[in-house]
C-alpha atoms as a PDB file:
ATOM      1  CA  UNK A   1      37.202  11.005   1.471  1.00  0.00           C
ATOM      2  CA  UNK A   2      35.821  14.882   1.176  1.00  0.00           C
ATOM      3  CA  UNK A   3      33.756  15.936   3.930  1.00  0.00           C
ATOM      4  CA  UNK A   4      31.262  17.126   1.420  1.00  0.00           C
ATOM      5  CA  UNK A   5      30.892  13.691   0.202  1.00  0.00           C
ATOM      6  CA  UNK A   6      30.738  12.090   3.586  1.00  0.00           C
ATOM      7  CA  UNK A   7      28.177  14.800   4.330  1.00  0.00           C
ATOM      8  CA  UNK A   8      26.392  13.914   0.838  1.00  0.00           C
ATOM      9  CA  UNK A   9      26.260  10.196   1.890  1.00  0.00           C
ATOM     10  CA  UNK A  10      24.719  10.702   5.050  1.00  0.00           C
ATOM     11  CA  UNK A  11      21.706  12.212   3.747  1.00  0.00           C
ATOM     12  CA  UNK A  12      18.755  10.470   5.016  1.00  0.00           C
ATOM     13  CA  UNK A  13      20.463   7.914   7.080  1.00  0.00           C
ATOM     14  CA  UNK A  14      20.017   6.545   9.643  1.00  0.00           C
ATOM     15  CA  UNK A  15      22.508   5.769  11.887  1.00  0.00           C
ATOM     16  CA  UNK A  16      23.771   3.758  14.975  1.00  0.00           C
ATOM     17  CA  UNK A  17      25.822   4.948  17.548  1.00  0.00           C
ATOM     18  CA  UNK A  18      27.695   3.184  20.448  1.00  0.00           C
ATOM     19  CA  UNK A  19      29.301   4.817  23.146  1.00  0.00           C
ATOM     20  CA  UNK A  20      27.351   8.366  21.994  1.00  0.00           C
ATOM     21  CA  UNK A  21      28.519   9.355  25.906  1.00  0.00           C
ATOM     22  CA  UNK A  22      32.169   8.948  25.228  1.00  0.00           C
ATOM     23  CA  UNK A  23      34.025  11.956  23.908  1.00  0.00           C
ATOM     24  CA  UNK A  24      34.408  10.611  20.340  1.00  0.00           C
ATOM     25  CA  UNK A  25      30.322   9.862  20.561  1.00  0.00           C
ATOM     26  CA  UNK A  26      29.667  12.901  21.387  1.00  0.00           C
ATOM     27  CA  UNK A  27      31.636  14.474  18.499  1.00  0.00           C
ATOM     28  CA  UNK A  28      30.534  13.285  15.797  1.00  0.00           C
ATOM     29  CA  UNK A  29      26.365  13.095  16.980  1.00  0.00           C
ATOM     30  CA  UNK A  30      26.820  16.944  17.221  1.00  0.00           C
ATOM     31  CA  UNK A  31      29.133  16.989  14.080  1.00  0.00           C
ATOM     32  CA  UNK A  32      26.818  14.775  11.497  1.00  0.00           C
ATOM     33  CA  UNK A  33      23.746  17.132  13.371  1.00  0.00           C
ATOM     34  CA  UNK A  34      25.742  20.248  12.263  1.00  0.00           C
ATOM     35  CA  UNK A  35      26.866  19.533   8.641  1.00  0.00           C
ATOM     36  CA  UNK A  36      24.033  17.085   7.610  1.00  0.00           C
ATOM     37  CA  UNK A  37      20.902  18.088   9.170  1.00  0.00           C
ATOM     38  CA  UNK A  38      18.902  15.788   6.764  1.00  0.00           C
ATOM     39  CA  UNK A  39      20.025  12.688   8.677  1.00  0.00           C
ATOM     40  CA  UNK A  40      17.155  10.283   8.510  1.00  0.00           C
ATOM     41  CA  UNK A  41      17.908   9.415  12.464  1.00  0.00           C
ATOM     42  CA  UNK A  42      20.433   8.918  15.012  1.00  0.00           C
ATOM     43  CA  UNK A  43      20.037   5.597  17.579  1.00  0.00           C
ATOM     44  CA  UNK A  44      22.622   6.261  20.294  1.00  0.00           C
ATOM     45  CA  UNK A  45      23.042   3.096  22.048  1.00  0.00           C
ATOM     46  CA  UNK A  46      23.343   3.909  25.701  1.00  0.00           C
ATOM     47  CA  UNK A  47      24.266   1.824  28.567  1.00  0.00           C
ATOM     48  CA  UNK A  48      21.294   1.806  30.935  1.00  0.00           C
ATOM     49  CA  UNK A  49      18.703  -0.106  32.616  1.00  0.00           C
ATOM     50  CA  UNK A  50      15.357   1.039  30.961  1.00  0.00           C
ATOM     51  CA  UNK A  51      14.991   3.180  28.007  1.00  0.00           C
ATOM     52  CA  UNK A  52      13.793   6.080  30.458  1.00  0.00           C
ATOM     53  CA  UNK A  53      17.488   6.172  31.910  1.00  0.00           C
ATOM     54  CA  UNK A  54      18.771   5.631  28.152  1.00  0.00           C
ATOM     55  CA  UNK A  55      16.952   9.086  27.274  1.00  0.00           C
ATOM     56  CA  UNK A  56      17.962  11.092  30.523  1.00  0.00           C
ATOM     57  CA  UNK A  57      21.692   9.850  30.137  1.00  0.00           C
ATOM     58  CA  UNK A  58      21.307  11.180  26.376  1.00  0.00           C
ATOM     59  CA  UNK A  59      20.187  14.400  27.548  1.00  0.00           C
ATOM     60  CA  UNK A  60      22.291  14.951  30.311  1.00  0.00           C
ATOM     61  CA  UNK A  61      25.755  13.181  29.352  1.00  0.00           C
ATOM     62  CA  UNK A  62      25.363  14.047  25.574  1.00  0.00           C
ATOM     63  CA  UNK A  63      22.691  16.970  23.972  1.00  0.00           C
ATOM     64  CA  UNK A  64      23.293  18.866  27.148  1.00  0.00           C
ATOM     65  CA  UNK A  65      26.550  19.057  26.883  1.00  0.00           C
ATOM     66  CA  UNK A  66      28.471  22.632  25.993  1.00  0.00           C
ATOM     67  CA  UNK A  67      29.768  21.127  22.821  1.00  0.00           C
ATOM     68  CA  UNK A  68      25.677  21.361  21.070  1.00  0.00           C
ATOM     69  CA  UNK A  69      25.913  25.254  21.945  1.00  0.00           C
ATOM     70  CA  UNK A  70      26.477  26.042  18.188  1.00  0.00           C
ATOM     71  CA  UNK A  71      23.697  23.790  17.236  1.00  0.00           C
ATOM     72  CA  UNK A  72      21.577  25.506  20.157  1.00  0.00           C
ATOM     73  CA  UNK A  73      22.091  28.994  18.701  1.00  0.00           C
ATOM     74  CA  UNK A  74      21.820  27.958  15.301  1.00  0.00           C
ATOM     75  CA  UNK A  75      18.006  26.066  15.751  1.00  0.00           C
ATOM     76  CA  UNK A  76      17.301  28.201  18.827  1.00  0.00           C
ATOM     77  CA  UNK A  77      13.766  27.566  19.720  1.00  0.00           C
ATOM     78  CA  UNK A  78      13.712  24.529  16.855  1.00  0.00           C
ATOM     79  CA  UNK A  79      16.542  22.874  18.569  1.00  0.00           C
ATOM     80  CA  UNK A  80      14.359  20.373  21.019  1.00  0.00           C
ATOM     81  CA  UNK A  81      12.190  19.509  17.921  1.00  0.00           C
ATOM     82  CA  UNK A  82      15.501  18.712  15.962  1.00  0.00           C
ATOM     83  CA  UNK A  83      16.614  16.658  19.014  1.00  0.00           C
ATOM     84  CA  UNK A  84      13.140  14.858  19.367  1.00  0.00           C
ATOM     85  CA  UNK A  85      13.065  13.945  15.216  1.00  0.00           C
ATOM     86  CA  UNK A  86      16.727  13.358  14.523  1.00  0.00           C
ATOM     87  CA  UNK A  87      18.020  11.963  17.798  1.00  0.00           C
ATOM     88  CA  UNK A  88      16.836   8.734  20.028  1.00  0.00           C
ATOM     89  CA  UNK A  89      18.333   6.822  23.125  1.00  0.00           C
ATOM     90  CA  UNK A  90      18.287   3.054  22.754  1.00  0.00           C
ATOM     91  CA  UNK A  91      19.410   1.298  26.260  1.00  0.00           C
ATOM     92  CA  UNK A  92      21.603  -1.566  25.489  1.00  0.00           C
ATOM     93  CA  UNK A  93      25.527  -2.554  25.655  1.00  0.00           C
ATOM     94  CA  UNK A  94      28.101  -3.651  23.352  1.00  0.00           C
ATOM     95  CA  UNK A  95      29.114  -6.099  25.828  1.00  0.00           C
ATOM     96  CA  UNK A  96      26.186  -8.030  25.770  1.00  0.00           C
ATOM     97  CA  UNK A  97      24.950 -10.864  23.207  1.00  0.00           C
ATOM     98  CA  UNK A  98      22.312  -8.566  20.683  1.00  0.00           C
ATOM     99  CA  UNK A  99      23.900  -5.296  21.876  1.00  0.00           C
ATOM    100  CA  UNK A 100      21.341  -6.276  25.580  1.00  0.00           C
ATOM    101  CA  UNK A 101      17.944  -5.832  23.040  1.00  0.00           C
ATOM    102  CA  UNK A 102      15.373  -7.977  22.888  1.00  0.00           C
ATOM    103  CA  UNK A 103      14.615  -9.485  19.906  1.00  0.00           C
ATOM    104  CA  UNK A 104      11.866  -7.907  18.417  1.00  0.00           C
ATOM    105  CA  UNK A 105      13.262  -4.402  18.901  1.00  0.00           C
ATOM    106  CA  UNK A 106      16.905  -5.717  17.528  1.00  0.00           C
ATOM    107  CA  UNK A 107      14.869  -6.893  14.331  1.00  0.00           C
ATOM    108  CA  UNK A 108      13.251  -3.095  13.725  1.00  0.00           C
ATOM    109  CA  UNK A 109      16.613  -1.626  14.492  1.00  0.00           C
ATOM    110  CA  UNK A 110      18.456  -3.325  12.148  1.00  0.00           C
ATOM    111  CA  UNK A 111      15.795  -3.201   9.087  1.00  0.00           C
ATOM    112  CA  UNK A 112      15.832   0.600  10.186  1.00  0.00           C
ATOM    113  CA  UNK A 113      19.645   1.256  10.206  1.00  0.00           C
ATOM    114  CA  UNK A 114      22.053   1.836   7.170  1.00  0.00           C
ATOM    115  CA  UNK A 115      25.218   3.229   9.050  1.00  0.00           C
ATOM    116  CA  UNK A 116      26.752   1.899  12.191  1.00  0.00           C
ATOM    117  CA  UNK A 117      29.387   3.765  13.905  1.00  0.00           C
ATOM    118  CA  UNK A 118      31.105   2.092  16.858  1.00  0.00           C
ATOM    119  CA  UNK A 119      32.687   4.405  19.319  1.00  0.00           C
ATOM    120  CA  UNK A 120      32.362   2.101  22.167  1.00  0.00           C
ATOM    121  CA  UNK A 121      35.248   1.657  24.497  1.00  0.00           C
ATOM    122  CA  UNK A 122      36.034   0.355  28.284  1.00  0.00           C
ATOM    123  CA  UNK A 123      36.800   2.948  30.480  1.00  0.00           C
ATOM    124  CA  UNK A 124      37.469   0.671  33.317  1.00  0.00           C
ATOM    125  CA  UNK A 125      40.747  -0.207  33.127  1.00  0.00           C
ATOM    126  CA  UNK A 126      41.615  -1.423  36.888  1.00  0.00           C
ATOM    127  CA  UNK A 127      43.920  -4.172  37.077  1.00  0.00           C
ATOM    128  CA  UNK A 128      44.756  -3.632  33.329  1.00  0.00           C
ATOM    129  CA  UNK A 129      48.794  -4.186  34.140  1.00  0.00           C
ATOM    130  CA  UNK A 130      47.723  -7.383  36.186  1.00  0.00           C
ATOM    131  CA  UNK A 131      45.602  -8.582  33.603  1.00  0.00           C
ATOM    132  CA  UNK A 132      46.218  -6.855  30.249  1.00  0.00           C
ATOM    133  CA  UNK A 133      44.049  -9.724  28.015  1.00  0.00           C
ATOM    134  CA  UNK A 134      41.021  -8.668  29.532  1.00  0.00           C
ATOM    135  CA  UNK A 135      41.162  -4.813  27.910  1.00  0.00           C
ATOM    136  CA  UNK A 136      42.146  -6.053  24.938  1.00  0.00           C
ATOM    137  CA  UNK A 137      39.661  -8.686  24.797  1.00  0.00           C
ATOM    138  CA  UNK A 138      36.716  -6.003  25.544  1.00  0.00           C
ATOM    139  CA  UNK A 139      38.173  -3.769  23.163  1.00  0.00           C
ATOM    140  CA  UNK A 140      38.440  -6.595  19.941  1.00  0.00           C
ATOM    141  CA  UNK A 141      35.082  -8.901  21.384  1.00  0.00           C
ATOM    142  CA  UNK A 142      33.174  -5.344  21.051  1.00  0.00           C
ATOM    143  CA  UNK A 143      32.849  -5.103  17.401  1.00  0.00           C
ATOM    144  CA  UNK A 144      31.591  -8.929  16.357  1.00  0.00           C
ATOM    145  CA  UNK A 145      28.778  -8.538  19.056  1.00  0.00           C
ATOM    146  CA  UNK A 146      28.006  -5.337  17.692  1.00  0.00           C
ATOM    147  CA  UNK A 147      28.098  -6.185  13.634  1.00  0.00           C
ATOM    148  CA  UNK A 148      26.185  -9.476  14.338  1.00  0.00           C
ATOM    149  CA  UNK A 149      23.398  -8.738  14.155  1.00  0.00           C
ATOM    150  CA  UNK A 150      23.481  -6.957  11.310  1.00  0.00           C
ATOM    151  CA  UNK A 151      23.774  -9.688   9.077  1.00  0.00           C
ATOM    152  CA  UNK A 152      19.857  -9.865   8.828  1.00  0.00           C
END
């Protein structure tokens, strides 16, 4: 597929993203904030235990990052009120039954999304040689808990 008509599709979308920390995440929030700045909205599911954490991991471990320079220069002063409309931390994890959300907010999310993009991975991989199943079993359990739910 072009990148113009990826770009074209993703015109007010809205999208999820899992593992938006990881270096893939990371990549493509800045990317589709770059090239299609008429994203509906980005939900970056993040790992954390309130969605106060969720938000200060997205700042710090993502939007804060060097990679957003070019999209810091380009909105300068606009670039916190891009971040604040386009861009929100969701705390959950893939490795939980509903992605760890309750159901009422799992309901909204998934009437609100149209794209989901899993970039979720372990990065604990201790024991893998003893016990090799268990990666691969977090890396292929991952996506059913995560398209589950939206079969709405």
């Amino acid at each position: 597929m072009e990148l113009e008509k990826i770009v074209q599709f993703l015109e007010n979308k809205t999208i999820l993203v899992t593992g938006a920390t990881g270096f893939l995440g990371k990549m493509l929030v800045e990317k589709v904030l770059r090239v299609q700045p008429n994203v509906k909205k980005l939900y970056l599911l993040i790992r954390a235990s309130d969605s106060h954490s969720a938000s200060r991991r997205m700042y710090t471990e993502v939007i804060g990052k060097e990679l957003f320079r070019v999209l810091r220069e380009k909105w300068d002063t606009n670039f916190e009120s891009l971040i604040a409309e386009k861009v929100a931390a969701i705390s959950g994890d893939v490795s939980c039954e509903n992605l760890g959300l309750d159901v009422n907010d799992m309901e909204k999310l998934w009437k609100d999304i149209d794209v989901i993009v899993n970039s979720a991975a372990t990065t604990s991989f201790d024991g893998s040689a003893d016990h090799p199943h268990e990666i691969l079993s977090s890396l292929s359990l991952g996506n059913p808990r995560t398209i589950q739910p939206s079969r709405f």
